[in-house]
C-alpha atoms as a PDB file:
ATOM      1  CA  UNK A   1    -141.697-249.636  26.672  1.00  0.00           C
ATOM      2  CA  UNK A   2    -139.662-251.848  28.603  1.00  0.00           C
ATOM      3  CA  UNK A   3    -137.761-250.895  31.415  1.00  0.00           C
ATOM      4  CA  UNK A   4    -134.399-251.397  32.963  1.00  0.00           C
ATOM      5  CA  UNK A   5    -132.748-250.736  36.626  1.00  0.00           C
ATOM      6  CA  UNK A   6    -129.216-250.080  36.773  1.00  0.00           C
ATOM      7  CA  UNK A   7    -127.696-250.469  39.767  1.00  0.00           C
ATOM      8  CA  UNK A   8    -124.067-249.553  40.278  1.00  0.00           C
ATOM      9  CA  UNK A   9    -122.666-249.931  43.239  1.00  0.00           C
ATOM     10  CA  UNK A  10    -120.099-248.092  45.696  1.00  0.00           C
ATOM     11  CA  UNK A  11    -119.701-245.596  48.395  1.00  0.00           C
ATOM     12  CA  UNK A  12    -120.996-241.860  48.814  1.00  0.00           C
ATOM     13  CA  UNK A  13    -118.568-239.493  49.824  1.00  0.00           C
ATOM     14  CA  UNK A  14    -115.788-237.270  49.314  1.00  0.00           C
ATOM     15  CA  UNK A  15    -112.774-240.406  50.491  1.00  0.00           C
ATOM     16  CA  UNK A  16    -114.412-242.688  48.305  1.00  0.00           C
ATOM     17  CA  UNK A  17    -114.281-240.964  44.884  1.00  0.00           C
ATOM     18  CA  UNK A  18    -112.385-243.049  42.604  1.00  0.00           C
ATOM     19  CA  UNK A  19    -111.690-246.027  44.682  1.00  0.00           C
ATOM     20  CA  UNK A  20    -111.549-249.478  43.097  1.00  0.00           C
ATOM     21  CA  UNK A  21    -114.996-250.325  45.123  1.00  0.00           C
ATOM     22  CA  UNK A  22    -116.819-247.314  43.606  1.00  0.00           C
ATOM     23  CA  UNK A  23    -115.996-248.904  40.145  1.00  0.00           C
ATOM     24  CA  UNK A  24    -120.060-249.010  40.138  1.00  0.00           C
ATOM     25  CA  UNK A  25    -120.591-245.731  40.076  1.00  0.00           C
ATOM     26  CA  UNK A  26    -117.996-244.796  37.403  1.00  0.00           C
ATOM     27  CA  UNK A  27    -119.064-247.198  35.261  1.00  0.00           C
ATOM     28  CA  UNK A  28    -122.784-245.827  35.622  1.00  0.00           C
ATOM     29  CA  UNK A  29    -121.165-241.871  35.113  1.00  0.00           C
ATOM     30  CA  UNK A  30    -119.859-243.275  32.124  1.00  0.00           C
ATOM     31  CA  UNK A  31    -123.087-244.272  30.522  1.00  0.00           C
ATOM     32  CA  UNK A  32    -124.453-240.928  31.720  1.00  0.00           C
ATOM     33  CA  UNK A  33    -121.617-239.307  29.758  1.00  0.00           C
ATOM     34  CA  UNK A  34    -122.178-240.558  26.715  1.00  0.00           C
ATOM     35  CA  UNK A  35    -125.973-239.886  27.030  1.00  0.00           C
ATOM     36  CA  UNK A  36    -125.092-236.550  28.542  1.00  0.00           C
ATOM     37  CA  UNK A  37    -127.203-237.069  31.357  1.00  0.00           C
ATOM     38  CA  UNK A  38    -126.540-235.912  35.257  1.00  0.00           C
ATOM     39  CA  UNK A  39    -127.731-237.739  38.426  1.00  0.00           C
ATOM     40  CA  UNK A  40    -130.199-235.741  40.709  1.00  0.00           C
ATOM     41  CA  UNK A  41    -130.449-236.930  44.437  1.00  0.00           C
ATOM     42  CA  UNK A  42    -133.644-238.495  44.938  1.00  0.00           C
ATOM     43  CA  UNK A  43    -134.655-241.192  47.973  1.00  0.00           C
ATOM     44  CA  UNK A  44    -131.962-243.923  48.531  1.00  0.00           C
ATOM     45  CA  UNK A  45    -130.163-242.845  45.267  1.00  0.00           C
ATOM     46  CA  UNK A  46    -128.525-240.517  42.877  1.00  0.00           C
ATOM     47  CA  UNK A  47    -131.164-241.317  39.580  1.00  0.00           C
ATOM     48  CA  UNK A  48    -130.694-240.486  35.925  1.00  0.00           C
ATOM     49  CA  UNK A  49    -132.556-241.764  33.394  1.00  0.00           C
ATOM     50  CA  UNK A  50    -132.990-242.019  29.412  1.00  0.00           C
ATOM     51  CA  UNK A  51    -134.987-243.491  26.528  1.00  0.00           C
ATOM     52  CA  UNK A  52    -133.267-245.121  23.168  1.00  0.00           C
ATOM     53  CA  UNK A  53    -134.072-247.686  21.100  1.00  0.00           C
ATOM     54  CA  UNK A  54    -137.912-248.240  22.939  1.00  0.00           C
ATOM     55  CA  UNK A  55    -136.319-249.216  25.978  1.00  0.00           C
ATOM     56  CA  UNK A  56    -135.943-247.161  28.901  1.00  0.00           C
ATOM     57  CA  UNK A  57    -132.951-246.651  31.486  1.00  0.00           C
ATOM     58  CA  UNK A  58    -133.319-245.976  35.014  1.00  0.00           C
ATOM     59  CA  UNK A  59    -129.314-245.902  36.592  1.00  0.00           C
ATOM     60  CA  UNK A  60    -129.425-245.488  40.392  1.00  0.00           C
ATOM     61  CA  UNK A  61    -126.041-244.944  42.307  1.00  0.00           C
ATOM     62  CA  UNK A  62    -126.848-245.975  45.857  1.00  0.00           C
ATOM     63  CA  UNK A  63    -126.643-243.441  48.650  1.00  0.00           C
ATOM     64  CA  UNK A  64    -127.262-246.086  51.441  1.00  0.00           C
ATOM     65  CA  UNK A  65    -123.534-247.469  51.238  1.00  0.00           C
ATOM     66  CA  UNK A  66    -122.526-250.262  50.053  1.00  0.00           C
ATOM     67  CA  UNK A  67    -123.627-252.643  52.704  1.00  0.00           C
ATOM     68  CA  UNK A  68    -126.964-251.653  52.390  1.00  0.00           C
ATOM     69  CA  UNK A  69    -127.150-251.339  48.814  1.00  0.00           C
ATOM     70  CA  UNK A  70    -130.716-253.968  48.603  1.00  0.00           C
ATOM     71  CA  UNK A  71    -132.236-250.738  50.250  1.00  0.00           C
ATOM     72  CA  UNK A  72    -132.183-248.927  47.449  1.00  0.00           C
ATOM     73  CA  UNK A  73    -132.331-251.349  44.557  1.00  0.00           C
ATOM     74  CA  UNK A  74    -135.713-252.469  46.348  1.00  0.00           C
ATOM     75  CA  UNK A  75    -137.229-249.543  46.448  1.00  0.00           C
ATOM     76  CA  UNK A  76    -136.337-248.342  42.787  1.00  0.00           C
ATOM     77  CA  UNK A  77    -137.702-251.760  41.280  1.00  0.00           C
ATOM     78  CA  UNK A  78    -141.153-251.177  43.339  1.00  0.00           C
ATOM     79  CA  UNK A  79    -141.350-247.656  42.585  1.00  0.00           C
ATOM     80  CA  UNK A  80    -140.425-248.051  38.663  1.00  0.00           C
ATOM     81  CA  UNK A  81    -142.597-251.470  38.554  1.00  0.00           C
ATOM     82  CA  UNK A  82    -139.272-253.206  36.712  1.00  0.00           C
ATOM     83  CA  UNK A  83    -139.390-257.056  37.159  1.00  0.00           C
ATOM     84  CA  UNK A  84    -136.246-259.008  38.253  1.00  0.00           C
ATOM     85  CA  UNK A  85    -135.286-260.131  35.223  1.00  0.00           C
ATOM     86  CA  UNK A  86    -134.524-256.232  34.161  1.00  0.00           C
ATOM     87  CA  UNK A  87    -132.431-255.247  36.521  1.00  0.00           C
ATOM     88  CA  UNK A  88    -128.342-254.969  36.371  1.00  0.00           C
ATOM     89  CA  UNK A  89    -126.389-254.804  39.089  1.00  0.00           C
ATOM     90  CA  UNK A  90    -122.339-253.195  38.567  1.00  0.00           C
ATOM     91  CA  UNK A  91    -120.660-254.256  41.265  1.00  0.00           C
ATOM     92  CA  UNK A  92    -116.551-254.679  41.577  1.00  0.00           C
ATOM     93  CA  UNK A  93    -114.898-258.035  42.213  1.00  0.00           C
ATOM     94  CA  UNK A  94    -111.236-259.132  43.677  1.00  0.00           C
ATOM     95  CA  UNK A  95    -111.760-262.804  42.199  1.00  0.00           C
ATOM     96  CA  UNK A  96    -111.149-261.048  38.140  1.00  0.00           C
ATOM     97  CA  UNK A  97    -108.146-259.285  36.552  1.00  0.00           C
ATOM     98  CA  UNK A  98    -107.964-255.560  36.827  1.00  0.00           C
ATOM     99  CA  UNK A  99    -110.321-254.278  33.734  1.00  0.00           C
ATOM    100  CA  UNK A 100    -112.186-258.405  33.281  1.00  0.00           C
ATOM    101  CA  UNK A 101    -115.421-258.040  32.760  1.00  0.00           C
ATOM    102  CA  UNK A 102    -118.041-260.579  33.728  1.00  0.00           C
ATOM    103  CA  UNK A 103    -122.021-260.640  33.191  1.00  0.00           C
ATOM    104  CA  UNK A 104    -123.483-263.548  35.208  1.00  0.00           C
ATOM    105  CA  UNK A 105    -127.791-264.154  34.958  1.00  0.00           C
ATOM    106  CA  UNK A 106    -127.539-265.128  38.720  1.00  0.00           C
ATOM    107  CA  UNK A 107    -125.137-266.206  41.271  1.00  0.00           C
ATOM    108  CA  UNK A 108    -124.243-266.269  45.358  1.00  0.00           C
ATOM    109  CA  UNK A 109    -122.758-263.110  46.764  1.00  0.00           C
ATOM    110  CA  UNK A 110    -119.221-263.892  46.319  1.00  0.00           C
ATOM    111  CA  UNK A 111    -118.288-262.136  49.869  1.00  0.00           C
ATOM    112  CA  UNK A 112    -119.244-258.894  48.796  1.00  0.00           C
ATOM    113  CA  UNK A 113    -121.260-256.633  50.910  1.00  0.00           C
ATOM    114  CA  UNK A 114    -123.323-255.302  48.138  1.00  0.00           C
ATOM    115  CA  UNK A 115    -124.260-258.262  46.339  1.00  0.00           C
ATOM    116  CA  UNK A 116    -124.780-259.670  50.067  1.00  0.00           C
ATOM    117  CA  UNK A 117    -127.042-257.404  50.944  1.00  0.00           C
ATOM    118  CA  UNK A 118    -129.413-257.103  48.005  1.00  0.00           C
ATOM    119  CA  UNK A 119    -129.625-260.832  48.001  1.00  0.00           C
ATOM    120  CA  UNK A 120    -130.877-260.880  51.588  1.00  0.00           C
ATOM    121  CA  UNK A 121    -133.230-257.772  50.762  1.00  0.00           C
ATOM    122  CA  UNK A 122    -134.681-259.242  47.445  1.00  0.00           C
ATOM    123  CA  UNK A 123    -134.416-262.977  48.650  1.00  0.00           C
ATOM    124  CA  UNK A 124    -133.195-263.920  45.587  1.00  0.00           C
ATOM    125  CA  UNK A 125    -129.826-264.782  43.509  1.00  0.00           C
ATOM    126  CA  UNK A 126    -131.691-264.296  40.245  1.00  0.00           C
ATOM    127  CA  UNK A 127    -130.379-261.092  39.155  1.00  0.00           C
ATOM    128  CA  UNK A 128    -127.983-260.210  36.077  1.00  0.00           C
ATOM    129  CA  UNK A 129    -124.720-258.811  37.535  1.00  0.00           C
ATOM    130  CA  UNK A 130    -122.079-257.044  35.861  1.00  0.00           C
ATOM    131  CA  UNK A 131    -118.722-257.687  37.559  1.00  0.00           C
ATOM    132  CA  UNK A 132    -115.719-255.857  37.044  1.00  0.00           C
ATOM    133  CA  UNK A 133    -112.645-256.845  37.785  1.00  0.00           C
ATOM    134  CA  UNK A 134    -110.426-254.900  40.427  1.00  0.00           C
ATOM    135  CA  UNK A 135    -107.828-257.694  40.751  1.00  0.00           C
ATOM    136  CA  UNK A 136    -106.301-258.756  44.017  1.00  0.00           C
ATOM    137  CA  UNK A 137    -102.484-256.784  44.136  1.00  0.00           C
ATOM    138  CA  UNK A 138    -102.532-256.907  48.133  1.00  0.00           C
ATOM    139  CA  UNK A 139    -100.815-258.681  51.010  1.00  0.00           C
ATOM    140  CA  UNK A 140    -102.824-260.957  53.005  1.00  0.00           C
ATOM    141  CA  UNK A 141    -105.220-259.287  55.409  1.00  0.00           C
ATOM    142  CA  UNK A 142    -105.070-256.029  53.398  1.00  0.00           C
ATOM    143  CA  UNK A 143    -108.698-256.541  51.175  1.00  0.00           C
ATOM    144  CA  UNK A 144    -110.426-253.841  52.888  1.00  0.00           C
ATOM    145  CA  UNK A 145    -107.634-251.186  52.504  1.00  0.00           C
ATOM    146  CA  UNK A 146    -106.854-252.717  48.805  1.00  0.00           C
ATOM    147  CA  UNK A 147    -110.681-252.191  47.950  1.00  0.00           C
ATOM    148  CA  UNK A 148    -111.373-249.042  49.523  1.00  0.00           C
ATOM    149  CA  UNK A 149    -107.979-247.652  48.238  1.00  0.00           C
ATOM    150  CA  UNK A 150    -107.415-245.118  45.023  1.00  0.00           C
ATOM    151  CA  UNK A 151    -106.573-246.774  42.067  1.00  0.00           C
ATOM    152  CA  UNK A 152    -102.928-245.923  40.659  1.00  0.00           C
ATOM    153  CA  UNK A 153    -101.515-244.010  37.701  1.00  0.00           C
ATOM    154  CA  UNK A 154    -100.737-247.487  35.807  1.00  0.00           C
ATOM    155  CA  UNK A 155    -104.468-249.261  37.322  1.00  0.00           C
ATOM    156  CA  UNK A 156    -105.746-245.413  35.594  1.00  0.00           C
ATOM    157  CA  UNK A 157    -104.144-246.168  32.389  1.00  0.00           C
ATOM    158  CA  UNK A 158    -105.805-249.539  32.168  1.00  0.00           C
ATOM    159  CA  UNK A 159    -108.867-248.440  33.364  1.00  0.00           C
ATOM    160  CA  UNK A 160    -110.471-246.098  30.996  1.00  0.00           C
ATOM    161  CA  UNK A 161    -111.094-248.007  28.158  1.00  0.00           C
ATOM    162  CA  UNK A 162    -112.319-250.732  29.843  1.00  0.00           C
ATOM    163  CA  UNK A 163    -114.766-248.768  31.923  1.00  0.00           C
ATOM    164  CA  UNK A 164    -116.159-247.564  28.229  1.00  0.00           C
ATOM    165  CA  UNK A 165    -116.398-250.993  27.258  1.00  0.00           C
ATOM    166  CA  UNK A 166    -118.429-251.792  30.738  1.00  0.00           C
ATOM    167  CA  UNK A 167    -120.778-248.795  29.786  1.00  0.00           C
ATOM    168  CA  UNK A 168    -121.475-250.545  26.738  1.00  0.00           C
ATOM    169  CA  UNK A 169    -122.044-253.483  28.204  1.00  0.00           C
ATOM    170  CA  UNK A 170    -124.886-251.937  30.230  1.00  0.00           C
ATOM    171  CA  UNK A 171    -126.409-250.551  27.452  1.00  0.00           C
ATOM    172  CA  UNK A 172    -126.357-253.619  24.829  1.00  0.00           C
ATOM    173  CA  UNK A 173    -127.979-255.827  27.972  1.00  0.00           C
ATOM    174  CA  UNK A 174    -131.204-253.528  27.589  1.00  0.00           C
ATOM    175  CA  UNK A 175    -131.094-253.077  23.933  1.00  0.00           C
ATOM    176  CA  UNK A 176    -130.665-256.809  23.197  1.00  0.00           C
ATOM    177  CA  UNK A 177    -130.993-259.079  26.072  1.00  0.00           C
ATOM    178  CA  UNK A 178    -128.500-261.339  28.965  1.00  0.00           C
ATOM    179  CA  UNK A 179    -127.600-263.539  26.636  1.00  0.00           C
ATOM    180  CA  UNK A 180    -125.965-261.731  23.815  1.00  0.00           C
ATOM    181  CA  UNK A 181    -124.633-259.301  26.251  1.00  0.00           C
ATOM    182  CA  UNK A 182    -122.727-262.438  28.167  1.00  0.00           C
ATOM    183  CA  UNK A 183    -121.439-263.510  24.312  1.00  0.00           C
ATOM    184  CA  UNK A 184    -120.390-260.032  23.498  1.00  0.00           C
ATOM    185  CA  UNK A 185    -119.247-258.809  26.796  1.00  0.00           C
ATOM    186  CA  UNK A 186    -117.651-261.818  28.887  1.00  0.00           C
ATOM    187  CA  UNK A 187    -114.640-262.752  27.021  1.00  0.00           C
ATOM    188  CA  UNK A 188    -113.324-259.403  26.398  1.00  0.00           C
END
């Protein structure tokens, strides 16, 4: 059965619940939603996990923080024996529209701590990342703020349907590969 690591990224904690830079983690609670699944803590991660189609789903929200997500996607791809190729990274990005969704087979970090990180930790770019646009509705020197902030009634309104269309995303990349997922996903 062929496995898959899931890896969406944010922060732990109370004050960063439903910030734009957890968008990671909702996505992933989204996909355990619809397979009514819960996380349980386990080492470097909140883990749930679930079998369809003959492939299987391992979706880790860090608990390391964001800057030292590679931690934990490191030690969930050695302890599940998933290869590189099989693992999906949800990560949010300032560059895209608010709701744009991007899948990318490999690519540089982008500035983000995350995706810096895990690069350094796997010492590699060759990893499949979902990105999900946040936008960039801040004045200059205000990207931390903007991307640790709460997202607003009108972002909110916007938001849900495209996070269901994210979890799908996730889901039709293990069921039937980058490349379909990129043609499905990445204009939309």
């Amino acid at each position: 059965m062929t496995k898959f690591l899931i890896a969406g990224l944010g922060n732990i904690g109370a004050e960063y619940a439903n910030t734009r830079h957890n968008i990671g983690f909702s996505i992933l609670d989204a996909v355990a939603a619809e397979e009514k699944l819960s996380f349980e803590l386990a080492r470097y991660a909140h883990v749930a996990r679930f079998k369809s189609r003959g492939k299987q789903f391992v979706l880790i929200k860090p608990t390391t923080y964001m800057n030292l997500s590679g931690k934990a996607v490191a030690y969930w791809l050695q302890a599940e024996n998933i290869s590189l190729e099989n693992l999906l990274v949800v990560v949010d990005d300032v560059a895209l529209e608010l709701g744009a969704i991007r899948i990318r087979p490999k690519g540089g970090d982008g500035g983000h701590n995350g995706l810096i990180h895990i690069i350094e930790t796997l010492k590699s770019e060759n990893f499949v990342r979902l990105r999900f646009g946040i936008g960039n509705n801040y004045p200059k020197g205000f990207q931390v703020d903007y991307v640790l902030g709460a997202w607003s009634d009108d972002e909110l309104k916007i938001l849900e349907p495209r996070i269901k269309l994210a979890a799908s995303a996730v889901k039709h990349f293990g069921y039937h590969g980058l490349e379909s997922t990129m043609t499905t996903f990445s204009k939309k």
